[in-house]
Protein backbone atom coordinates (compact mmCIF):
# COMPACT_ATOMS: atom_id res chain seq x y z
CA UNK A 1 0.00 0.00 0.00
CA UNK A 2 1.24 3.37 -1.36
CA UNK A 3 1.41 6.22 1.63
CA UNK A 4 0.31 9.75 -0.16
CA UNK A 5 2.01 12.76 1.80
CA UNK A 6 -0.48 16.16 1.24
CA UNK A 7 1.63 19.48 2.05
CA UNK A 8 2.17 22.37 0.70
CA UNK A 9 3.52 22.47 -3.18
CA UNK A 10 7.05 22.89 -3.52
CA UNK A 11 8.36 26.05 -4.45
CA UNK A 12 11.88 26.20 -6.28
CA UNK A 13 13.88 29.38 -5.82
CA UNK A 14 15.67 31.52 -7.83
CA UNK A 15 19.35 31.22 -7.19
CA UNK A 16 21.30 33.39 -9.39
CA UNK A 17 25.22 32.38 -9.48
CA UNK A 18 26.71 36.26 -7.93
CA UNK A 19 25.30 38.60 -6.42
CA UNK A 20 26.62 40.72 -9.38
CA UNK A 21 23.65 38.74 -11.38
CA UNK A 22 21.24 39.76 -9.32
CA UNK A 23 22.05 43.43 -8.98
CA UNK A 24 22.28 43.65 -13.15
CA UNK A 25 19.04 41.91 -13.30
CA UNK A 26 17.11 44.62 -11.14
CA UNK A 27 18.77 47.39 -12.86
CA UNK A 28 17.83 46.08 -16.57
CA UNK A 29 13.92 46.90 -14.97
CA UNK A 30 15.13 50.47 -14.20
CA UNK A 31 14.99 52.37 -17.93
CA UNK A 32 16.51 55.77 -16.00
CA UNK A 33 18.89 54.00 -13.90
CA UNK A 34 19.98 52.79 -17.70
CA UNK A 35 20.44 56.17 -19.65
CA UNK A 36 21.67 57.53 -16.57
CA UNK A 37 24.20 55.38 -16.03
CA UNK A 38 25.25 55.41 -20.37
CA UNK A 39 25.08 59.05 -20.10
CA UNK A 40 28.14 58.89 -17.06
CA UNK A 41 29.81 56.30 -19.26
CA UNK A 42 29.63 58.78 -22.21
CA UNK A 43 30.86 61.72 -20.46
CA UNK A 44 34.01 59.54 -18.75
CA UNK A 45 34.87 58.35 -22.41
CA UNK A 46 34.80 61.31 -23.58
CA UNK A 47 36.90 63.17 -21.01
CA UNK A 48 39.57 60.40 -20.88
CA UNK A 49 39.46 60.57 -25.36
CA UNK A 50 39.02 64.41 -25.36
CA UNK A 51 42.38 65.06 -26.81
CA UNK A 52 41.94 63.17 -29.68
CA UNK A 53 38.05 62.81 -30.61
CA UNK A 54 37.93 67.05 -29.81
CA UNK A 55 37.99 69.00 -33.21
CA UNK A 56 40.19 71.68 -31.93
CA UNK A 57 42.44 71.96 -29.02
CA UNK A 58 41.01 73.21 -25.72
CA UNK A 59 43.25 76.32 -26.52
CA UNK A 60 43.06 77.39 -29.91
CA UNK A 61 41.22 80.57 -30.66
CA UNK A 62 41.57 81.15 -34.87
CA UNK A 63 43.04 84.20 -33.97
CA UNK A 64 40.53 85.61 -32.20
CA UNK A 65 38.65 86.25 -35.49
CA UNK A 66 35.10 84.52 -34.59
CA UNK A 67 33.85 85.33 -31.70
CA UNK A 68 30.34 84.20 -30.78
CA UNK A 69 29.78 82.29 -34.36
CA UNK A 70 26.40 80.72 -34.04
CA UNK A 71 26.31 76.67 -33.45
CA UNK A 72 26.78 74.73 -37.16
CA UNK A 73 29.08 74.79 -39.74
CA UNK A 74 32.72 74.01 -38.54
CA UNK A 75 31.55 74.99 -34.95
CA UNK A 76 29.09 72.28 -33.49
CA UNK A 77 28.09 74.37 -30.85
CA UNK A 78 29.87 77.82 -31.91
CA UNK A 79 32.29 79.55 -30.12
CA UNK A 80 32.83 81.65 -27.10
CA UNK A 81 34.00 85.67 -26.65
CA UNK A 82 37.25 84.54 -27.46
CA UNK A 83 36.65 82.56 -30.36
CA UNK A 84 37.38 79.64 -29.11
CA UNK A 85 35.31 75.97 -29.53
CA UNK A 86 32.60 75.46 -27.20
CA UNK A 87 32.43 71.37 -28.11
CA UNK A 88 35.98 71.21 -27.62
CA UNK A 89 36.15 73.40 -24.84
CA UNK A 90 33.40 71.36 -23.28
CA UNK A 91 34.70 67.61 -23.79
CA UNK A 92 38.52 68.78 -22.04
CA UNK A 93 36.24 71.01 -19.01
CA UNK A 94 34.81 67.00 -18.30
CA UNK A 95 37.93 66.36 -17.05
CA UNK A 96 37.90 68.61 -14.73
CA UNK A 97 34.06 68.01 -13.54
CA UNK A 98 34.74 64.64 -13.13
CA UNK A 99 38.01 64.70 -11.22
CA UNK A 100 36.14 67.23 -8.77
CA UNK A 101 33.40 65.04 -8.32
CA UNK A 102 35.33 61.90 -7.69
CA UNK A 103 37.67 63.69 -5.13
CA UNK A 104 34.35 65.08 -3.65
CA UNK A 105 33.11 61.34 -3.15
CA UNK A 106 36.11 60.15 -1.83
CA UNK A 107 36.48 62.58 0.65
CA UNK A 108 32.82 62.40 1.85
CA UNK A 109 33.32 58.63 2.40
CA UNK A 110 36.46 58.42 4.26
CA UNK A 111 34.26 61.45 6.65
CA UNK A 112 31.40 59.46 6.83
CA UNK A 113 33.37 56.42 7.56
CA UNK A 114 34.90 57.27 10.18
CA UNK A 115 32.19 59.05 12.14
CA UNK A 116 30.37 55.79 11.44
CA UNK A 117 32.99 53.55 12.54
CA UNK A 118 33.23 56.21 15.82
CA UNK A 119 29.19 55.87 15.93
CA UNK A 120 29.26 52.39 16.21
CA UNK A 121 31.90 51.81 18.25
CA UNK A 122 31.49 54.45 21.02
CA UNK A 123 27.61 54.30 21.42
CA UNK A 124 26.30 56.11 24.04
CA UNK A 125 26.56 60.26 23.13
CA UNK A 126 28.70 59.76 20.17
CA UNK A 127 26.16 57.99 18.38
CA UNK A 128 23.34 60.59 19.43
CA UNK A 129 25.76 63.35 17.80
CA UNK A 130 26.40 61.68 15.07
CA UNK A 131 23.16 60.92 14.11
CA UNK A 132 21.72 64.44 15.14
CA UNK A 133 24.38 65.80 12.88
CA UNK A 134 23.65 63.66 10.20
């Protein structure tokens, strides 16, 4: 005689191999977190390639004979006071934006660590400061 067992149905889960699978798999249902994250891509490709993909140097003004040409022609986005490039003056200025921001970052984590790290450890008063600060 055959013995039937009645439980509940058994439910298989989803075990992706790395976490790395799972976090690219929630962020392929985000459509902003994608353009956003393309857009950063862009503009750190195209600060590291500036000198070479920029159609003039950062510098060069023709002379100082067109200032404030209008966007189009040989000028993408047409130049400044000085006659120089906006695009190209643009693409090397992402260098700088960039290395700000990450130096920004970096800075604001090695604060935030260690008041953290102090939070934690401490208790008491320093983690009522802390947190009233934060």
């Amino acid at each position: 005689m055959a013995v039937e067992t009645v439980g509940a149905p058994v439910v298989e889960k989803h075990v992706s191999a790395s976490p790395g699978a799972e976090a690219w798999r929630r962020l392929k249902r985000n459509p902003i977190a994608i353009v956003s994250g393309s857009f950063i891509l862009v503009m750190i490709f195209v600060s590291l390639t500036a000198q070479w993909i920029a159609p003039y140097p950062y510098d060069a003004a023709e002379a100082h004979a067109n200032p404030l040409l209008h966007p189009g022609g040989k000028h993408l986005l047409g130049t400044d006071n000085l006659g120089m490039d906006v695009l190209s003056r643009m693409m090397y200025g992402a260098r700088v934006s960039l290395s700000v921001g990450v130096v920004v970052e970096l800075i604001e984590v090695i604060i935030g660590v260690t008041f953290g790290l102090l939070a934690a450890y401490k208790g008491g008063i320093w983690d009522t400061i802390v947190m009233r600060v934060t």
